[in-house]
Protein backbone atom coordinates (compact mmCIF):
# COMPACT_ATOMS: atom_id res chain seq x y z
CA UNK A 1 -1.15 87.81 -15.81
CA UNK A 2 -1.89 84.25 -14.93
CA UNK A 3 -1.51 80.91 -16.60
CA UNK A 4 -4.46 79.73 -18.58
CA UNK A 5 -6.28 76.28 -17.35
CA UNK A 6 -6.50 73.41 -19.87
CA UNK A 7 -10.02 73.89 -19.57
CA UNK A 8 -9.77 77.59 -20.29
CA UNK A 9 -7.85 77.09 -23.27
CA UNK A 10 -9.66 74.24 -24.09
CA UNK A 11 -13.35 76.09 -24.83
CA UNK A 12 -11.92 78.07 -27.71
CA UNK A 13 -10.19 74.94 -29.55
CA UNK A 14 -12.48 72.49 -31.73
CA UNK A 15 -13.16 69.25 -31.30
CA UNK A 16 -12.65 65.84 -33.26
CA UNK A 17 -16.02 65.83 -34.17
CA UNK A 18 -16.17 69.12 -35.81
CA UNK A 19 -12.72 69.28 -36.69
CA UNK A 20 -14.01 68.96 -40.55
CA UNK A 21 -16.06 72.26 -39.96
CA UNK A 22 -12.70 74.30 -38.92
CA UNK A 23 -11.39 76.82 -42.62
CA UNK A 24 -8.00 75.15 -43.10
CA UNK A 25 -4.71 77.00 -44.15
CA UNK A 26 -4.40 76.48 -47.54
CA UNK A 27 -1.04 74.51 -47.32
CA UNK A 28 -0.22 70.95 -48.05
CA UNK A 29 2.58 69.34 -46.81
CA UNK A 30 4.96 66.79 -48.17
CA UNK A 31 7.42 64.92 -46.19
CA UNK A 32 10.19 63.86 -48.47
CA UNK A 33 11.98 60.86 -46.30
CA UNK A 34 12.22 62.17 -43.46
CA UNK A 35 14.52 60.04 -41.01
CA UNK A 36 13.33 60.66 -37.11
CA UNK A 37 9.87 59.51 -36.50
CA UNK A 38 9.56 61.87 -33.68
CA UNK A 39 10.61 64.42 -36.09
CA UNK A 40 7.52 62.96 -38.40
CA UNK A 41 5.44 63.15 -35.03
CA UNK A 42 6.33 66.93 -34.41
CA UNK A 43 5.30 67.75 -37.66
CA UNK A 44 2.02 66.04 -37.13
CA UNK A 45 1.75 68.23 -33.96
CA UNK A 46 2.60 71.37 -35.40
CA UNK A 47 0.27 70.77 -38.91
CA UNK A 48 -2.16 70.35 -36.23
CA UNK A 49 -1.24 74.08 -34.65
CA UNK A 50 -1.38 75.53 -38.21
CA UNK A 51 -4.74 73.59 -39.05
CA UNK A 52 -3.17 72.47 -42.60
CA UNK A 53 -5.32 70.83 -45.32
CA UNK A 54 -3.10 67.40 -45.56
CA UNK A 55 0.15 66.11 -44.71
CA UNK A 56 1.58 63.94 -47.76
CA UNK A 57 3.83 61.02 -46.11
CA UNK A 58 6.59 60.42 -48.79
CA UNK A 59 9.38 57.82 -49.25
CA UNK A 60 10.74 56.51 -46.40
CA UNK A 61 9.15 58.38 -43.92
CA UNK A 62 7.90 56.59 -40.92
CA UNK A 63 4.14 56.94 -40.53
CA UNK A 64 0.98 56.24 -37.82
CA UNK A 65 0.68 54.01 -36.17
CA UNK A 66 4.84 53.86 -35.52
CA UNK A 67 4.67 54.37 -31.50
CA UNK A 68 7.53 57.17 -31.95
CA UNK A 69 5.52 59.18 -34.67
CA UNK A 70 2.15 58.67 -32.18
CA UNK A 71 4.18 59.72 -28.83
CA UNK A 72 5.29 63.13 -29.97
CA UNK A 73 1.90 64.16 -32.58
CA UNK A 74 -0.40 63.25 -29.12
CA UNK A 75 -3.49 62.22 -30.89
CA UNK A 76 -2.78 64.70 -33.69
CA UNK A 77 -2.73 62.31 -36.32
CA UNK A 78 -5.98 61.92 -36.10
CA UNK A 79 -7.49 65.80 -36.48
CA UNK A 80 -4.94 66.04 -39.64
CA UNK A 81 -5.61 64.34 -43.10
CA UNK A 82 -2.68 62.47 -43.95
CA UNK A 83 -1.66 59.64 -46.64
CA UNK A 84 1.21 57.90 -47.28
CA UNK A 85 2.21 58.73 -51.09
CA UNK A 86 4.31 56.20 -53.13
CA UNK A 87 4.82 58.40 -55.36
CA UNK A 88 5.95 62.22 -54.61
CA UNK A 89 5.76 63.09 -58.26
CA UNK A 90 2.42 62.31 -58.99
CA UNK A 91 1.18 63.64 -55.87
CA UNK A 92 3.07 67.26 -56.72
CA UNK A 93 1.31 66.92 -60.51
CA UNK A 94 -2.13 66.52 -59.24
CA UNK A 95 -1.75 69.19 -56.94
CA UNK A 96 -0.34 71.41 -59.58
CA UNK A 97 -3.16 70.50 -61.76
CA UNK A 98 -5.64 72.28 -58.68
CA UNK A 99 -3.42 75.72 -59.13
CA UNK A 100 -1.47 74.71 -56.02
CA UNK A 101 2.10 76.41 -56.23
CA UNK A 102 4.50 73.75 -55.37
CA UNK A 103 7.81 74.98 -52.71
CA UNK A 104 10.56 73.33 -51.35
CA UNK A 105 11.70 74.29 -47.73
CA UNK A 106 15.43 74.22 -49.14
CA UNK A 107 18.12 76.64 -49.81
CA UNK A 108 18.08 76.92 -53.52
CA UNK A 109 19.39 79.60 -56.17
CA UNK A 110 15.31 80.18 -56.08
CA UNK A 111 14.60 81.45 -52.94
CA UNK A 112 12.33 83.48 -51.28
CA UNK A 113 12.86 84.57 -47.31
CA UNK A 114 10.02 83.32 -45.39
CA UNK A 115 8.94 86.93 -44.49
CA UNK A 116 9.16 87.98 -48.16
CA UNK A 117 5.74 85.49 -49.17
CA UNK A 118 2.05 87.29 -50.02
CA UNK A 119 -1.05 85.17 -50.50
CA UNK A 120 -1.89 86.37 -53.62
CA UNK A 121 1.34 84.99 -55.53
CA UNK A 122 2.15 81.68 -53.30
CA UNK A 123 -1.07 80.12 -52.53
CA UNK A 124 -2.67 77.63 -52.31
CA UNK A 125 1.10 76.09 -51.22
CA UNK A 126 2.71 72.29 -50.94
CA UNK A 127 5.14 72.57 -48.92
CA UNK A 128 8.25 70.37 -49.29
CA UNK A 129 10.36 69.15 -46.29
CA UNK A 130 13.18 67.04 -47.07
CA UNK A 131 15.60 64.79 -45.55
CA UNK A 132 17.56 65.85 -42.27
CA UNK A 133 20.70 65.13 -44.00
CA UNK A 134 20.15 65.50 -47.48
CA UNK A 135 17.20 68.08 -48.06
CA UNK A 136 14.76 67.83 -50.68
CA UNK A 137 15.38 65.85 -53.75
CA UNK A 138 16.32 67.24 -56.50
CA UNK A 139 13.80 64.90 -57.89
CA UNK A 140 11.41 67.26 -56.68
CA UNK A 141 12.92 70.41 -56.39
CA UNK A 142 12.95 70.12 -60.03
CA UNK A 143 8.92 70.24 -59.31
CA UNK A 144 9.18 73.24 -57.39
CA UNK A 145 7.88 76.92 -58.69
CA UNK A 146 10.25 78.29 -55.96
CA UNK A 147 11.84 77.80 -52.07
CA UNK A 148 11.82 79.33 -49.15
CA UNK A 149 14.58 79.55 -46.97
CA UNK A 150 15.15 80.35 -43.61
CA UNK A 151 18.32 82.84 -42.47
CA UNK A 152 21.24 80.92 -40.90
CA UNK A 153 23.05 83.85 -38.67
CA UNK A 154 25.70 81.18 -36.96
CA UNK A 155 27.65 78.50 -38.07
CA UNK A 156 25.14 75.63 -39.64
CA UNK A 157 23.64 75.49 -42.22
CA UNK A 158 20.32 74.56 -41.40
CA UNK A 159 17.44 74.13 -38.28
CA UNK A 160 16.01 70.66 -37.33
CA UNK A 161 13.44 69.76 -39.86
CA UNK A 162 10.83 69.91 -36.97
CA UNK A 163 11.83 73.16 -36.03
CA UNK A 164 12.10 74.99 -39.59
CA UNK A 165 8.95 73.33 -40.24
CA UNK A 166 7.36 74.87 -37.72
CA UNK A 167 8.74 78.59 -38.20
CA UNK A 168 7.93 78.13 -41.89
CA UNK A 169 4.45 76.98 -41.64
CA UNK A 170 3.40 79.29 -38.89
CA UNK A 171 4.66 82.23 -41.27
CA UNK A 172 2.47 80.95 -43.77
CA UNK A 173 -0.49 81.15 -41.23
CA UNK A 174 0.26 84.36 -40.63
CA UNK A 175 0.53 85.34 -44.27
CA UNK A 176 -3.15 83.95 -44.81
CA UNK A 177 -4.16 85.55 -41.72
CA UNK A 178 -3.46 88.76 -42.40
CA UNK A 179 -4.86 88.34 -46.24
CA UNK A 180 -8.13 86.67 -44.76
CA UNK A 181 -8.11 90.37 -42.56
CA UNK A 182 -8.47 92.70 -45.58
């Protein structure tokens, strides 16, 4: 085993120019005031990883071209649709209106565990991420068809938002890749 080259691993990745040519995961993602712009910049990153249709900016949540957010996405803002939403409800009813099932990232009394999701019932999916001290709003969890939560085996409660962003929506890839497989 060696370690790949950047050009190596570079030859099977897409470019800018035909990044609109890639088949997206069918997940959107809404960011519901999240604090930490280099949290906001991770998740660019990592929508990036997953190839997600569109990253919904929401509330307070600091957005390109904030030099935190653009120093940890490294230039992916730019191969990820994104908008800044005044309005999280109105972006969750239009998306509704397209059959997309709406889920908070939250610990609610209507969960689902991450590895308990199937294509056919959850997607297309808008994914919620909420606040790194308060969650999602109950605003919008009040939107919300169901949660998924991800298993705490220590003492906290939670992960980083970054970080159970990224387990969550990487289980979702995998979900759609192995449905895209049969």
């Amino acid at each position: 085993m060696r370690k790949l080259t950047h050009a190596e691993i570079s030859k099977n990745r897409s470019t800018l120019d035909k990044i609109d040519r890639v088949k997206k995961l069918p997940v959107y993602v809404m960011l519901d005031s999240i604090r930490s712009s280099y949290n906001v910049g991770s998740i660019f990153r990592t929508s990036d990883g997953a190839m997600i249709e569109h990253l919904y900016l929401c509330g307070y949540t600091p957005a390109p071209p904030k030099k935190e957010v653009l120093k940890t996405a490294l230039g992916s803002t730019e191969s990820i649709k994104w908008s800044h939403e005044d309005d999280p409800v109105k972006t969750i009813e239009e998306l509704k209106k397209n059959g997309v099932k709406i889920c908070a990232l939250e610990q609610t009394s209507k969960t689902i565990l991450h590895y308990d999701l199937n294509y056919k019932e959850h997607f297309p999916i808008c994914l919620i991420v909420g606040n790194e001290i308060t969650g999602v709003s109950q605003e919008l969890i009040d939107l919300c068809d169901f949660s998924i939560e991800l298993p705490q085996y220590g003492i906290k409660q939670s992960l980083n938002a970054a970080v159970a962003y990224g387990i969550a929506v990487f289980k979702l890839r995998e979900v759609f890749d192995l449905a895209e497989k049969v």
